[in-house]
Protein backbone atom coordinates (compact mmCIF):
# COMPACT_ATOMS: atom_id res chain seq x y z
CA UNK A 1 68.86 80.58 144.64
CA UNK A 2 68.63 80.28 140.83
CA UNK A 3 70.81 83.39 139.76
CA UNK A 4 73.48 81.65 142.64
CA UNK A 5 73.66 78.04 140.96
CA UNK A 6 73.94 79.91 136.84
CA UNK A 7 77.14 81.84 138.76
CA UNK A 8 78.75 78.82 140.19
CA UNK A 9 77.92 76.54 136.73
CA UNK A 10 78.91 80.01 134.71
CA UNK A 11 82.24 79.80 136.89
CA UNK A 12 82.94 76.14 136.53
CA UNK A 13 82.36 76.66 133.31
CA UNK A 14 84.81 79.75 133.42
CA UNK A 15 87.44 78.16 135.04
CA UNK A 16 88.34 75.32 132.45
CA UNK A 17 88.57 78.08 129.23
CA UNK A 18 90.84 80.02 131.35
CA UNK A 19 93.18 77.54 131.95
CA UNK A 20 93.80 76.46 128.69
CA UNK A 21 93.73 80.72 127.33
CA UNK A 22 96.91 80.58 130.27
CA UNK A 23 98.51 77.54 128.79
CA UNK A 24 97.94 78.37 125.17
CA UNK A 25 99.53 82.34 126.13
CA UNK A 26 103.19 81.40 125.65
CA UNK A 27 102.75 79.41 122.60
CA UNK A 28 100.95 82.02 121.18
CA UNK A 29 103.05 84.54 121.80
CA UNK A 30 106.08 81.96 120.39
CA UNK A 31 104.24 81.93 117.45
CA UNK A 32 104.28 85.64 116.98
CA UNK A 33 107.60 86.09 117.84
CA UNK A 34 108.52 83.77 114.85
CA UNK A 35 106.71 85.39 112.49
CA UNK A 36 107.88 88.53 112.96
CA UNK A 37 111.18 87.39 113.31
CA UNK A 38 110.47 85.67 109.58
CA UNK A 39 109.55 88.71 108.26
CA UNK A 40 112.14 90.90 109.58
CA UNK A 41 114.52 88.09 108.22
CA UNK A 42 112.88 87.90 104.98
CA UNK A 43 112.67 91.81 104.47
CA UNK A 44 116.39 91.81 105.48
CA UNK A 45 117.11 89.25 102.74
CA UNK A 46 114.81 91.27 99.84
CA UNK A 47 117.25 94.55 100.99
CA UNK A 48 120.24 92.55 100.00
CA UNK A 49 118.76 91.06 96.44
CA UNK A 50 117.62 94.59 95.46
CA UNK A 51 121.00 95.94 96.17
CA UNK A 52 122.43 93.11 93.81
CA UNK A 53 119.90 93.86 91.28
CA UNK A 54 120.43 97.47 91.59
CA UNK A 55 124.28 96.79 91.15
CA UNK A 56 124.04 94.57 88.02
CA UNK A 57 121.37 96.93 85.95
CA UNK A 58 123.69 99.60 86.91
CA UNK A 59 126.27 97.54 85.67
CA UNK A 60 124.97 96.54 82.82
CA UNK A 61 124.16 100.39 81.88
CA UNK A 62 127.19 101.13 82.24
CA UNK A 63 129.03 98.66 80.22
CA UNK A 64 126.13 99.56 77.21
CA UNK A 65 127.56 103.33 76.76
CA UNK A 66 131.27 102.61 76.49
């Protein structure tokens, strides 16, 4: 009778954490999705500035042996 009443409190207990781990799923999941969106947009972004960097010193190299 004892190992029956720690499953039903161990369920009741259960019950409530799993709610909230199915409520809390999408914004977790939003909140990786932005992330990894800010990174891609970010590593996108450092692509273009080391292309312009790359330009200019070459530039600039250039316009030191004429």
């Amino acid at each position: 009778m004892k190992v029956t009443l720690w499953v039903i409190a161990a369920l009741f207990m259960a019950i409530p954490a799993l709610i909230v781990v199915i409520a809390l799923g999408p914004v977790i999941l939003g909140v990786l999705c932005a992330v990894g969106f800010g990174l891609l947009v970010f590593l996108i972004v450092n692509f273009f500035i080391a292309i312009g960097t790359g330009i200019e010193r070459a530039g600039s190299r250039l316009a030191h042996h004429r």
